[in-house]
N, C-alpha and C. Protein backbone atom coordinates (compact mmCIF):
# COMPACT_ATOMS: atom_id res chain seq x y z
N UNK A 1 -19.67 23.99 -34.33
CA UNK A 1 -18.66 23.66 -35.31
C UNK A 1 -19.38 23.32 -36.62
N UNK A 2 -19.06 23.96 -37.63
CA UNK A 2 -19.77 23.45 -39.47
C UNK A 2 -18.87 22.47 -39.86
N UNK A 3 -19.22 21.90 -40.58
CA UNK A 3 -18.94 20.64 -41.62
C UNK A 3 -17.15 20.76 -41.94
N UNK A 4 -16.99 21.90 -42.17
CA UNK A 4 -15.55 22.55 -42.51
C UNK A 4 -14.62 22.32 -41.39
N UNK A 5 -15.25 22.64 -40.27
CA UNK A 5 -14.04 22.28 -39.08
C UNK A 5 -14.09 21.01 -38.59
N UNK A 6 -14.35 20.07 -38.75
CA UNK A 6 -14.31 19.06 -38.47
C UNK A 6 -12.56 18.26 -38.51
N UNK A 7 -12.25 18.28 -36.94
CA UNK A 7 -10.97 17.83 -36.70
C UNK A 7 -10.15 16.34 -37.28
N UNK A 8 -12.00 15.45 -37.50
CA UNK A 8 -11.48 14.36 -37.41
C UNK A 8 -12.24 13.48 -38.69
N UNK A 9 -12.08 14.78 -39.70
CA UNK A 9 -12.63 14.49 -41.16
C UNK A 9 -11.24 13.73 -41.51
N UNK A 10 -11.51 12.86 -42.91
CA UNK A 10 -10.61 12.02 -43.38
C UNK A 10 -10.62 12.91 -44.55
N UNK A 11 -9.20 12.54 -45.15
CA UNK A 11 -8.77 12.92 -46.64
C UNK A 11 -9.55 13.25 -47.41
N UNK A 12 -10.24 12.52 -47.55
CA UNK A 12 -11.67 12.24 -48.45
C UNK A 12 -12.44 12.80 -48.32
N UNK A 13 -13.17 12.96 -47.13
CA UNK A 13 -13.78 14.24 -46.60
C UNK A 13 -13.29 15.38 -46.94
N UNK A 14 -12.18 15.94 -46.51
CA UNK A 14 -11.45 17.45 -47.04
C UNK A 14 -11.54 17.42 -48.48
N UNK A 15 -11.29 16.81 -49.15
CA UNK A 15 -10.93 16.42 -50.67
C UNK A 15 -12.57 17.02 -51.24
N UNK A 16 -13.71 16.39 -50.85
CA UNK A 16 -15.05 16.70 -50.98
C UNK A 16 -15.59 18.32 -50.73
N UNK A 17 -15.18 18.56 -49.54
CA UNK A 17 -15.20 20.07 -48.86
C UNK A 17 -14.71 20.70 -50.12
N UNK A 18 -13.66 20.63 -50.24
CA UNK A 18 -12.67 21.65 -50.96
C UNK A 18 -13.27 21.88 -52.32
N UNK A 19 -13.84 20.66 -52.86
CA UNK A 19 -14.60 20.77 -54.03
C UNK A 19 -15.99 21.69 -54.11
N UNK A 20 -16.20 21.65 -52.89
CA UNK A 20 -18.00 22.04 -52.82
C UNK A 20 -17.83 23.53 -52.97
N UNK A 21 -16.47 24.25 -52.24
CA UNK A 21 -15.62 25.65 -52.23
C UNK A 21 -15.86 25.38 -53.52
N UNK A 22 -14.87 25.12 -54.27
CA UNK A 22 -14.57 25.76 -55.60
C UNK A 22 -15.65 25.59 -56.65
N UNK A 23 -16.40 25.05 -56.51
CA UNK A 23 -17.93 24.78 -56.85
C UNK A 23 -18.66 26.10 -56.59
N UNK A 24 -18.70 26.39 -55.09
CA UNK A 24 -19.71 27.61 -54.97
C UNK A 24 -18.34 28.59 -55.57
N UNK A 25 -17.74 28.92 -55.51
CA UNK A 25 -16.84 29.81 -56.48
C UNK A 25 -16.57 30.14 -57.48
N UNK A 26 -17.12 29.07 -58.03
CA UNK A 26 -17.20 29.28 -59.73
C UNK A 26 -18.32 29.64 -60.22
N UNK A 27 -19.58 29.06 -58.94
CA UNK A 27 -20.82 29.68 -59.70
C UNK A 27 -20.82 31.32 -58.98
N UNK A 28 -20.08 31.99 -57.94
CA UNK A 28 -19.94 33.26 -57.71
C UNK A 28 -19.57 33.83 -59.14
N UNK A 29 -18.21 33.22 -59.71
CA UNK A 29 -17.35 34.36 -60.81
C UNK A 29 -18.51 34.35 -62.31
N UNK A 30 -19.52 32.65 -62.36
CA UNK A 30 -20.27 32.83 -63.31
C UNK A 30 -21.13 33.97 -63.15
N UNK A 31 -21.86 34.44 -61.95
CA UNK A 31 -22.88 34.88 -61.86
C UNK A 31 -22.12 36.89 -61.79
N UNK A 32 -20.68 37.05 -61.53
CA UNK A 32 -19.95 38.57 -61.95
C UNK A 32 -20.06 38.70 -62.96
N UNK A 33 -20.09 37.70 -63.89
CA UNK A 33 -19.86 37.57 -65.50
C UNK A 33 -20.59 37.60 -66.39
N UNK A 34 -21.69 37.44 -65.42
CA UNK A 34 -22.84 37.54 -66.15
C UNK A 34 -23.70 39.15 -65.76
N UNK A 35 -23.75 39.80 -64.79
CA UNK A 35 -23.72 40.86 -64.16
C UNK A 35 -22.82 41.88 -65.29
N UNK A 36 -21.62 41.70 -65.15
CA UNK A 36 -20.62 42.26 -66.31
C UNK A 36 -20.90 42.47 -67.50
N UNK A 37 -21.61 40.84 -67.83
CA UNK A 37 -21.78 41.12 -69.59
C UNK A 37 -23.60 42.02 -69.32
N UNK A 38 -24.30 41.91 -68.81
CA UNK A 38 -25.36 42.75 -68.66
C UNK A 38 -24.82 44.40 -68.55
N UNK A 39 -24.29 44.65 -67.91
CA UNK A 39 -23.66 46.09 -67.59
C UNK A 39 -22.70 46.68 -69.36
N UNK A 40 -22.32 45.77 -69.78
CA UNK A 40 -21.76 46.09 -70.98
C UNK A 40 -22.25 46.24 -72.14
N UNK A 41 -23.67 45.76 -72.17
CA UNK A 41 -24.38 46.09 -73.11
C UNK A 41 -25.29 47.72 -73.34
N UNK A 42 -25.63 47.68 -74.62
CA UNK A 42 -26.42 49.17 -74.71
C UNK A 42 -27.77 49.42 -75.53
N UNK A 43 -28.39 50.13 -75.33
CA UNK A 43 -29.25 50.45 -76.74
C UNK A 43 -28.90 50.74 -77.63
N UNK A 44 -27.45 51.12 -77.81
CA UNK A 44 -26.96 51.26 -79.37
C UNK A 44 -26.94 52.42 -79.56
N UNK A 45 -27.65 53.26 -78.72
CA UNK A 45 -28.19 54.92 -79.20
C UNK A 45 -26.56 55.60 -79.34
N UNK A 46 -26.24 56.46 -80.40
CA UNK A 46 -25.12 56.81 -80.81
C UNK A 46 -25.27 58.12 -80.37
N UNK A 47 -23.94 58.81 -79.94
CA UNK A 47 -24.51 60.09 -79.26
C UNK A 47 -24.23 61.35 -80.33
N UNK A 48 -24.87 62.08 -80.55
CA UNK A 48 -24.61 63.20 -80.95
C UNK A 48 -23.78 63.99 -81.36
N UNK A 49 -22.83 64.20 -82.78
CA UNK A 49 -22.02 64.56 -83.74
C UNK A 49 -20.97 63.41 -84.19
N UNK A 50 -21.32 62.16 -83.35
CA UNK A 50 -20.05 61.16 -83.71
C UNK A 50 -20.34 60.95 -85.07
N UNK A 51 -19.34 60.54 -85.73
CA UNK A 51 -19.09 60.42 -87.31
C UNK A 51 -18.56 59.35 -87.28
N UNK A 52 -19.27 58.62 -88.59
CA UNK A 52 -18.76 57.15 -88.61
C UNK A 52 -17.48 57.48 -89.76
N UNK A 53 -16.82 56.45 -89.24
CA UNK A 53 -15.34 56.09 -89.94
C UNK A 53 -15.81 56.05 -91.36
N UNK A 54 -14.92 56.81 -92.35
CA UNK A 54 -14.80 56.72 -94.09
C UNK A 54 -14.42 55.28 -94.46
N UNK A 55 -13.38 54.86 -93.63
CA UNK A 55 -12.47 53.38 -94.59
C UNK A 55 -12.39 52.38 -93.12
N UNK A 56 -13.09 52.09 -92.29
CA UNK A 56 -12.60 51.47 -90.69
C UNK A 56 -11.60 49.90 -91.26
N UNK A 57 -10.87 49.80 -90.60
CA UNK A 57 -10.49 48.61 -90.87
C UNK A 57 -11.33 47.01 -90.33
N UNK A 58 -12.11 47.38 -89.61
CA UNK A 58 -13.33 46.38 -90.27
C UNK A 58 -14.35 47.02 -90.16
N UNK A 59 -15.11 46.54 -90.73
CA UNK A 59 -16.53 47.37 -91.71
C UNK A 59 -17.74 46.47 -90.94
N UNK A 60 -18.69 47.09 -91.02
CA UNK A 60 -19.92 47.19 -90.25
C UNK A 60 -20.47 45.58 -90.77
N UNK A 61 -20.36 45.00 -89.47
CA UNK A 61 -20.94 43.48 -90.41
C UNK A 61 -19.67 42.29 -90.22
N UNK A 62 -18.53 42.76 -90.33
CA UNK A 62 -17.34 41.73 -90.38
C UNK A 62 -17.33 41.35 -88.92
N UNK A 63 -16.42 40.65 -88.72
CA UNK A 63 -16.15 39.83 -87.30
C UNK A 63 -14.59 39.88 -87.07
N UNK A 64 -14.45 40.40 -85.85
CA UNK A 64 -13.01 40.53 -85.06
C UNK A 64 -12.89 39.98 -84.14
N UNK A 65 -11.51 39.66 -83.30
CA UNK A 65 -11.49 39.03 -82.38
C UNK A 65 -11.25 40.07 -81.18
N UNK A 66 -11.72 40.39 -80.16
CA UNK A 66 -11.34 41.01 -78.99
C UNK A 66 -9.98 40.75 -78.30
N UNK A 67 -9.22 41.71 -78.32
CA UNK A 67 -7.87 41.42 -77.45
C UNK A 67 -7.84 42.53 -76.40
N UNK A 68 -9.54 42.40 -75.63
CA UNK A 68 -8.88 43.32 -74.69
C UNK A 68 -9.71 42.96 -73.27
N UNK A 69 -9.75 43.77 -71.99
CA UNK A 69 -10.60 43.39 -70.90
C UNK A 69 -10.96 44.35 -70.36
N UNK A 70 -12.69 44.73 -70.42
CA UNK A 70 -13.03 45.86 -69.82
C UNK A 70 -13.75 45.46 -68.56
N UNK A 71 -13.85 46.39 -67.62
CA UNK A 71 -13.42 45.88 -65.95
C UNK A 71 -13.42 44.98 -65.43
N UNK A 72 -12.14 44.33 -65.98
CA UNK A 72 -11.77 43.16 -65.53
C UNK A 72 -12.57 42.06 -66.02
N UNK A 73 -13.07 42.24 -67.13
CA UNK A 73 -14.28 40.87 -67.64
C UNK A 73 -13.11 39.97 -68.41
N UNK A 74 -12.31 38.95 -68.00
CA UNK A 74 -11.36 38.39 -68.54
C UNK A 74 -12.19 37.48 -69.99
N UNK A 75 -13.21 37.14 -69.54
CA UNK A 75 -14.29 36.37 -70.86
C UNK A 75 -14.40 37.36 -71.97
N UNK A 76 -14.18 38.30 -72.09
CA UNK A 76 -14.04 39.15 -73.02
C UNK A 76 -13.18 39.14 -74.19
N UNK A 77 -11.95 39.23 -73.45
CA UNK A 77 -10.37 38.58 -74.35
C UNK A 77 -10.74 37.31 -74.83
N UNK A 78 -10.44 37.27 -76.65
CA UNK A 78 -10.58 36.28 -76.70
C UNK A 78 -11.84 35.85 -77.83
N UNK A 79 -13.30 36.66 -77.64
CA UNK A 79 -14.29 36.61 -77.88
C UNK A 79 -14.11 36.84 -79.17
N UNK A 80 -14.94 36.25 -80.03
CA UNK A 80 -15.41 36.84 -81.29
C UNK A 80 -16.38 37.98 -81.29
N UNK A 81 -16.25 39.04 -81.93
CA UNK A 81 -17.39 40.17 -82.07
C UNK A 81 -17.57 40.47 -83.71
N UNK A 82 -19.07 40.80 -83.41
CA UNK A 82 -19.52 41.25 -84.77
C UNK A 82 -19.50 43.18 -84.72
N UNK A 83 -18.69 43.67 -85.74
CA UNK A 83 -19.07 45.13 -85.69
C UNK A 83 -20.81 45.39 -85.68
N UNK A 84 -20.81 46.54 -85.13
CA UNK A 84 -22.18 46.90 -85.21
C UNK A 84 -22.05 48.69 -85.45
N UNK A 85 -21.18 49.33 -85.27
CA UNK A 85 -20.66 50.19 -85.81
C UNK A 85 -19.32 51.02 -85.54
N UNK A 86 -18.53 51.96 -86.00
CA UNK A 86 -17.38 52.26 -86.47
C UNK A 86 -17.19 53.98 -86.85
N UNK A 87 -16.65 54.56 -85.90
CA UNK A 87 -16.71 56.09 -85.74
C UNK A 87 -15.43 56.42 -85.27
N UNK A 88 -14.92 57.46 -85.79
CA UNK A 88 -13.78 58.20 -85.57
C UNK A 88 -14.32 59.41 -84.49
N UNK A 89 -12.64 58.85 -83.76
CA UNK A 89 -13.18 59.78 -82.32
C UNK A 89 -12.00 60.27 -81.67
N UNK A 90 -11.91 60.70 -80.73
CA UNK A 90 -10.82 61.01 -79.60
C UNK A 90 -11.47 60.04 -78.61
N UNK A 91 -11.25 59.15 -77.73
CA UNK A 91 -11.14 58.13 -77.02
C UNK A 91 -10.22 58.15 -75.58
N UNK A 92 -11.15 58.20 -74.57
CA UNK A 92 -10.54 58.39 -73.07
C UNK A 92 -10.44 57.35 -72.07
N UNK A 93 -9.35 57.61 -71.69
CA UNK A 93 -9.58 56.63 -70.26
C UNK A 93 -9.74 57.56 -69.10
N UNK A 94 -10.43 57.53 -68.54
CA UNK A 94 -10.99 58.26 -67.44
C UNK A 94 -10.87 57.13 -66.00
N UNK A 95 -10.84 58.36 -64.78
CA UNK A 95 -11.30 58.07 -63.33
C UNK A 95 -12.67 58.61 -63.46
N UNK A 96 -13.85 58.11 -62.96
CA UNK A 96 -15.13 58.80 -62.40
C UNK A 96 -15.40 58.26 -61.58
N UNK A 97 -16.33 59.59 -60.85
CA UNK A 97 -16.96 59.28 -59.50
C UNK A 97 -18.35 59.13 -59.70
N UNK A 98 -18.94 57.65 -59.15
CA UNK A 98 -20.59 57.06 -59.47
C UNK A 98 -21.60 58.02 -58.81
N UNK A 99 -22.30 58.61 -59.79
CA UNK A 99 -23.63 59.49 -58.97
C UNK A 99 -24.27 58.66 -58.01
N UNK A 100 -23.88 57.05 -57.99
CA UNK A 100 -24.61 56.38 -56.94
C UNK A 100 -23.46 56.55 -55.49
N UNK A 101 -22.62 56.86 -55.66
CA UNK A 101 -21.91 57.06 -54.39
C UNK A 101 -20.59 56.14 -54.58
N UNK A 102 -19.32 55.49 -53.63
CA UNK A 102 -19.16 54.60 -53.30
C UNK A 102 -17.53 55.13 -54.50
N UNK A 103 -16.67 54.60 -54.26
CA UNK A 103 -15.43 54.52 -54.79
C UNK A 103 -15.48 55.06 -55.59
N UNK A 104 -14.24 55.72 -56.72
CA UNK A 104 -14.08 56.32 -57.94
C UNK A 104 -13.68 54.79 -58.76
N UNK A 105 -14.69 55.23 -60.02
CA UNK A 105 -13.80 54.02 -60.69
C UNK A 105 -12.82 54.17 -61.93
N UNK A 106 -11.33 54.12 -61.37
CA UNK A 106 -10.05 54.56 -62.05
C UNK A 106 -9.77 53.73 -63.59
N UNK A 107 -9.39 54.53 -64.10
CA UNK A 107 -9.06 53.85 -65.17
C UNK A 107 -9.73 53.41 -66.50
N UNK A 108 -10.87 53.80 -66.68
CA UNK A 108 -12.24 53.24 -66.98
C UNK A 108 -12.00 53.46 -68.28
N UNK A 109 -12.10 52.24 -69.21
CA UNK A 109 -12.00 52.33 -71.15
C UNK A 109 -13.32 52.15 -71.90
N UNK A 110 -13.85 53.02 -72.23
CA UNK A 110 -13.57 54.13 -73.17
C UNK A 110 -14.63 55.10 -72.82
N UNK A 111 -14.12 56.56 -72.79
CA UNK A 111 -15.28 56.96 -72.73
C UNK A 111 -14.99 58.46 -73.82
N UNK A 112 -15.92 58.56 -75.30
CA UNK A 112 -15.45 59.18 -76.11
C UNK A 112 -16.01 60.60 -75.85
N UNK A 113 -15.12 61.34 -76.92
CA UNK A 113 -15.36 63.09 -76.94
C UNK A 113 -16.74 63.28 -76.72
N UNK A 114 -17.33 62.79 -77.79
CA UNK A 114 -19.33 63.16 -77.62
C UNK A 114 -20.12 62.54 -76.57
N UNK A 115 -19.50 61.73 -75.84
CA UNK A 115 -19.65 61.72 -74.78
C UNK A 115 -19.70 62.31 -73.38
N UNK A 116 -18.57 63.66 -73.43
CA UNK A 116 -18.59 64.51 -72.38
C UNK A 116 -19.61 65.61 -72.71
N UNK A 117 -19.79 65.74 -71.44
CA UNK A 117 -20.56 67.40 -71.44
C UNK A 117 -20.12 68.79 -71.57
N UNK A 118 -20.31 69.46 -73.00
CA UNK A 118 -19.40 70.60 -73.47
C UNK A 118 -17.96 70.43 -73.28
N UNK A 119 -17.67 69.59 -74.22
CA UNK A 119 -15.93 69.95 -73.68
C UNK A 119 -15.44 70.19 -74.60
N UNK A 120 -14.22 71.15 -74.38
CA UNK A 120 -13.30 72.14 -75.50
C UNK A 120 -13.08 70.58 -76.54
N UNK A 121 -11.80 71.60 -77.66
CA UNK A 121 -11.80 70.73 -78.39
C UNK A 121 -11.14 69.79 -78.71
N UNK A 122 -11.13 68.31 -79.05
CA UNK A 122 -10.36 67.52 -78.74
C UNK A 122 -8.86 67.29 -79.39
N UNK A 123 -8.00 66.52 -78.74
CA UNK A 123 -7.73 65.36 -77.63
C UNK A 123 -7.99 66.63 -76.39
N UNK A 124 -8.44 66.27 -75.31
CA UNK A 124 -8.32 67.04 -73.92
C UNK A 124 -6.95 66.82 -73.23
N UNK A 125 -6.35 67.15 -72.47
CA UNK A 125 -5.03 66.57 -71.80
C UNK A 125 -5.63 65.96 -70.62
N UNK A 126 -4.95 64.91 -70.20
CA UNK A 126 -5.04 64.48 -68.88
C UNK A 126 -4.82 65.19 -67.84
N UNK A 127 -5.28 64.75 -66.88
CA UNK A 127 -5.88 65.57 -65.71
C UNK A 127 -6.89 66.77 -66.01
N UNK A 128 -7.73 67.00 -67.14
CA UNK A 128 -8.89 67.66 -67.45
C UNK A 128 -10.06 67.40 -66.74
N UNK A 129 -11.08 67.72 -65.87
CA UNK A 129 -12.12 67.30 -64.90
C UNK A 129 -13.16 67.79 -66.37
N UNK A 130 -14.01 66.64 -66.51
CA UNK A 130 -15.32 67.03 -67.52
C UNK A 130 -16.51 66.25 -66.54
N UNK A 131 -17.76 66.44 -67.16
CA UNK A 131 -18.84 65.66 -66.63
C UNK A 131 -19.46 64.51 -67.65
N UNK A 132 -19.35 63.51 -67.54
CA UNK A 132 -19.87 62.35 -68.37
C UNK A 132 -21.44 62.40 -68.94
N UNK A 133 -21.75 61.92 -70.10
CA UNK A 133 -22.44 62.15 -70.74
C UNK A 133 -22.82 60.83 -70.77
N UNK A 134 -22.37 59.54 -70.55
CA UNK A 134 -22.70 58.71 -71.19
C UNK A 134 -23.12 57.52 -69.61
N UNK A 135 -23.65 56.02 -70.28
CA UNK A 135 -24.54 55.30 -69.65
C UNK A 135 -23.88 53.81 -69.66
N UNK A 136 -22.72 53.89 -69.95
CA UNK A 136 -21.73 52.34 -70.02
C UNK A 136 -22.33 51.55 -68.68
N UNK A 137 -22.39 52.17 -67.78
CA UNK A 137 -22.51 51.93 -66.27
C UNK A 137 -23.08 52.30 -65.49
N UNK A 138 -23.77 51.52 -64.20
CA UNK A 138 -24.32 52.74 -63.90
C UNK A 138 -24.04 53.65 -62.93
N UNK A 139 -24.33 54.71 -62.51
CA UNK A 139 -23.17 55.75 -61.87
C UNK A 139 -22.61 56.35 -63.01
N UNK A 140 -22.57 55.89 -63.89
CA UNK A 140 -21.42 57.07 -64.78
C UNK A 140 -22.18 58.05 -65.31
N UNK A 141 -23.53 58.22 -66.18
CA UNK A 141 -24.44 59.58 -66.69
C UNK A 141 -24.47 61.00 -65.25
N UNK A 142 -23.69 61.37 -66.13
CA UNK A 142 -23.82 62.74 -65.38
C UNK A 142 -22.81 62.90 -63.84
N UNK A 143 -21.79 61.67 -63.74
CA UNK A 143 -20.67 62.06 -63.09
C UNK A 143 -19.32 63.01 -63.73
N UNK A 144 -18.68 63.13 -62.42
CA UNK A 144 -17.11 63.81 -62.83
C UNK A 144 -16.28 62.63 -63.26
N UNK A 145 -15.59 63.34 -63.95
CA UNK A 145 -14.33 62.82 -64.66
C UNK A 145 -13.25 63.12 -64.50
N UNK A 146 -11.99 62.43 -64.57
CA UNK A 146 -10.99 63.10 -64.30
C UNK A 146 -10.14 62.31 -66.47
N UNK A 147 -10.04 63.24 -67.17
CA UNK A 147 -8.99 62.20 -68.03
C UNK A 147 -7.87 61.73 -67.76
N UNK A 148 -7.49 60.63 -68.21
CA UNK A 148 -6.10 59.81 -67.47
C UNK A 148 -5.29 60.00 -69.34
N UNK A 149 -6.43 59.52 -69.79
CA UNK A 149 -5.33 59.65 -71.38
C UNK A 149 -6.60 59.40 -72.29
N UNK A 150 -5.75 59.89 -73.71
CA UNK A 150 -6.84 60.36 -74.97
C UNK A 150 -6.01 59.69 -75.82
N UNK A 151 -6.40 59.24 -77.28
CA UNK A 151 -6.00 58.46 -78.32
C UNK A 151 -7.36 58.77 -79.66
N UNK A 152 -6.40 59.67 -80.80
CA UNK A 152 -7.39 59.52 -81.65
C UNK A 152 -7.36 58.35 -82.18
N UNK A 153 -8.49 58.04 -82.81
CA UNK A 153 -9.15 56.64 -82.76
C UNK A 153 -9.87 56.53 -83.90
N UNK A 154 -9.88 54.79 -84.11
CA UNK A 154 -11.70 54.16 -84.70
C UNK A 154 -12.00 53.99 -83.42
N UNK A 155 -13.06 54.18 -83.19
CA UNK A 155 -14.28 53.32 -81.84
C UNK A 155 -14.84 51.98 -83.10
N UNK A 156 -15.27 51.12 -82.06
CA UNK A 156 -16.14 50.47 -82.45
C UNK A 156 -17.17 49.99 -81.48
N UNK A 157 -18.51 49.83 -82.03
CA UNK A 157 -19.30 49.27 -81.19
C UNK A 157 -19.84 47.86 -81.15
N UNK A 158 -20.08 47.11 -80.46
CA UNK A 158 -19.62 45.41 -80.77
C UNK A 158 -20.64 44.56 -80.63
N UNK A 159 -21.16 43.22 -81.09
CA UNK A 159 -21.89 42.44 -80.32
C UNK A 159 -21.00 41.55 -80.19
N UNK A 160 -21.09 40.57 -79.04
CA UNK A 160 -20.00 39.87 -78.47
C UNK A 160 -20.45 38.34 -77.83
N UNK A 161 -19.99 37.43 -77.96
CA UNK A 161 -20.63 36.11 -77.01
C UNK A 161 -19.32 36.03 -76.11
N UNK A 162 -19.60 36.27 -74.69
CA UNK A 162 -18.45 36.09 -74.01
C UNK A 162 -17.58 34.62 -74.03
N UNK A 163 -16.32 34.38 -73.87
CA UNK A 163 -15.78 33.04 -73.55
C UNK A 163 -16.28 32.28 -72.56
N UNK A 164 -17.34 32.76 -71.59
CA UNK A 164 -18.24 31.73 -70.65
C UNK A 164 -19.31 31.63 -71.10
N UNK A 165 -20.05 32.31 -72.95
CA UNK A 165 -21.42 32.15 -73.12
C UNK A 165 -22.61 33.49 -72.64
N UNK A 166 -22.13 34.52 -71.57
CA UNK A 166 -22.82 35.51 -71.74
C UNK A 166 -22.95 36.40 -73.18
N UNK A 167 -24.07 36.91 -73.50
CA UNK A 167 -24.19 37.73 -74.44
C UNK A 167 -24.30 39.24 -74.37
N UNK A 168 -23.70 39.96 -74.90
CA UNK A 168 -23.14 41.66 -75.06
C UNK A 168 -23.62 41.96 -76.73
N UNK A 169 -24.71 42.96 -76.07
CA UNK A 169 -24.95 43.72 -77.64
C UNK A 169 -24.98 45.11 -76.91
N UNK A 170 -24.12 45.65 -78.41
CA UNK A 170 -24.10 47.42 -78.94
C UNK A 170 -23.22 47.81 -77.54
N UNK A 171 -22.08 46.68 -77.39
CA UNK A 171 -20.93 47.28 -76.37
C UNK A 171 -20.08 48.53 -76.68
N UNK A 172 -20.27 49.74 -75.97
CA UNK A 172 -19.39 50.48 -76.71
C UNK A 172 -18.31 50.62 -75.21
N UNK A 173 -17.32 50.92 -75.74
CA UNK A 173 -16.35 50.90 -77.20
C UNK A 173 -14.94 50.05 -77.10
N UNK A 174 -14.65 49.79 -78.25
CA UNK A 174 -13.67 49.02 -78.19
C UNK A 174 -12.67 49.89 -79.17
N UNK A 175 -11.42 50.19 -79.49
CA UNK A 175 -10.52 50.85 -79.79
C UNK A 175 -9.73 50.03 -81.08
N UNK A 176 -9.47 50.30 -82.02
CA UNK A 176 -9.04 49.41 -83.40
C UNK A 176 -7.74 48.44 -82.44
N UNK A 177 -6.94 48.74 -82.02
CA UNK A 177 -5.98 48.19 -81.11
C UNK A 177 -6.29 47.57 -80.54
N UNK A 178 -7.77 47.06 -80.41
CA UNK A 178 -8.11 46.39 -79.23
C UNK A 178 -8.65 45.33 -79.70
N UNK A 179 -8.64 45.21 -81.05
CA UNK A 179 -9.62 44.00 -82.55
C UNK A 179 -8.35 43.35 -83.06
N UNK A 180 -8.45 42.26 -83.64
CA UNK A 180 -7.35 41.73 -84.37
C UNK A 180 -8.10 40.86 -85.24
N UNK A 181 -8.17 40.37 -86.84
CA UNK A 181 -8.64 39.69 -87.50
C UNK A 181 -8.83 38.24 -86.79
N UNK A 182 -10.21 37.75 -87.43
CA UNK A 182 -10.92 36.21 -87.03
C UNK A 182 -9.97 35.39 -87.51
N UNK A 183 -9.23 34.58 -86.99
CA UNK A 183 -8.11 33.61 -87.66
C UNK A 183 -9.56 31.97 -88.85
């Protein structure tokens, strides 16, 4: 029998237990979050024919607020980000399947035009199968794609301090819809 089953623990006891749970639980979701904000960062390397925005509605240098959550990083929403850069694009949400194996991951924001491998010309329609070009994740360089939906766009690329304190540089991408001015 562990510490937990103990029939003839008092209030106080359970009360303690229950804490030590949500204790190791919180340092589990710190340590996804931190995993997350590592996975979301980039070298910055810009891929090949993207064109930066003429007029972006914020400009390289200003600070926005994030109103959005990419897989599931809820510390995200919320965040202050500094632009780091600003390109007009066609912009996908995709299903892909990880060259490392293991589930498709549905839904996935953003993954832009110069990003795929040879693909006609944009917006693509959904349900289009392309091969990924890009390194958000890993598993994604050089998987299938399925598009779910396209949106011409600003991209932006971000540095970010998450709402738990992880740090995210040269996150791409975040979608003008997805920024709202620093109050």
């Amino acid at each position: 029998m562990n510490k937990y089953e103990d029939p003839n623990a008092s209030a106080k006891e359970i009360e303690l237990r229950i804490n030590d749970v949500r204790a190791s639980i919180l340092e589990v979701e710190e340590r996804i979050q931190s995993i997350f904000a590592n996975q979301m960062s980039s070298t910055g390397e810009i891929p090949e024919g993207l064109q930066e925005a003429e007029n972006p509605t914020y400009k390289v240098g200003s600070r926005a607020t994030i109103e959005a959550e990419h897989m599931g990083m809820e510390s995200m929403s919320g965040a202050e980000a500094t632009i780091v850069g600003a390109f007009e694009t066609t912009a996908y949400t995709v299903t892909y399947y990880p060259t490392t194996g293991g589930e498709p991951v549905e839904n996935h924001k953003w993954v832009i035009h110069e990003e795929l491998e040879d693909p006609s010309e944009a917006p693509l329609e959904p349900g289009t199968e392309v091969n990924l070009n890009a390194d958000h994740m890993e598993g994604m360089d050089g998987a299938t794609a399925v598009i779910e939906a396209a949106v011409d766009t600003t991209v932006y690329m971000v540095d970010f301090t998450t709402t738990t304190g992880e740090e995210v540089e040269n996150h791409k991408w975040v979608t003008e819809k997805e920024l709202s001015p620093v109050d």
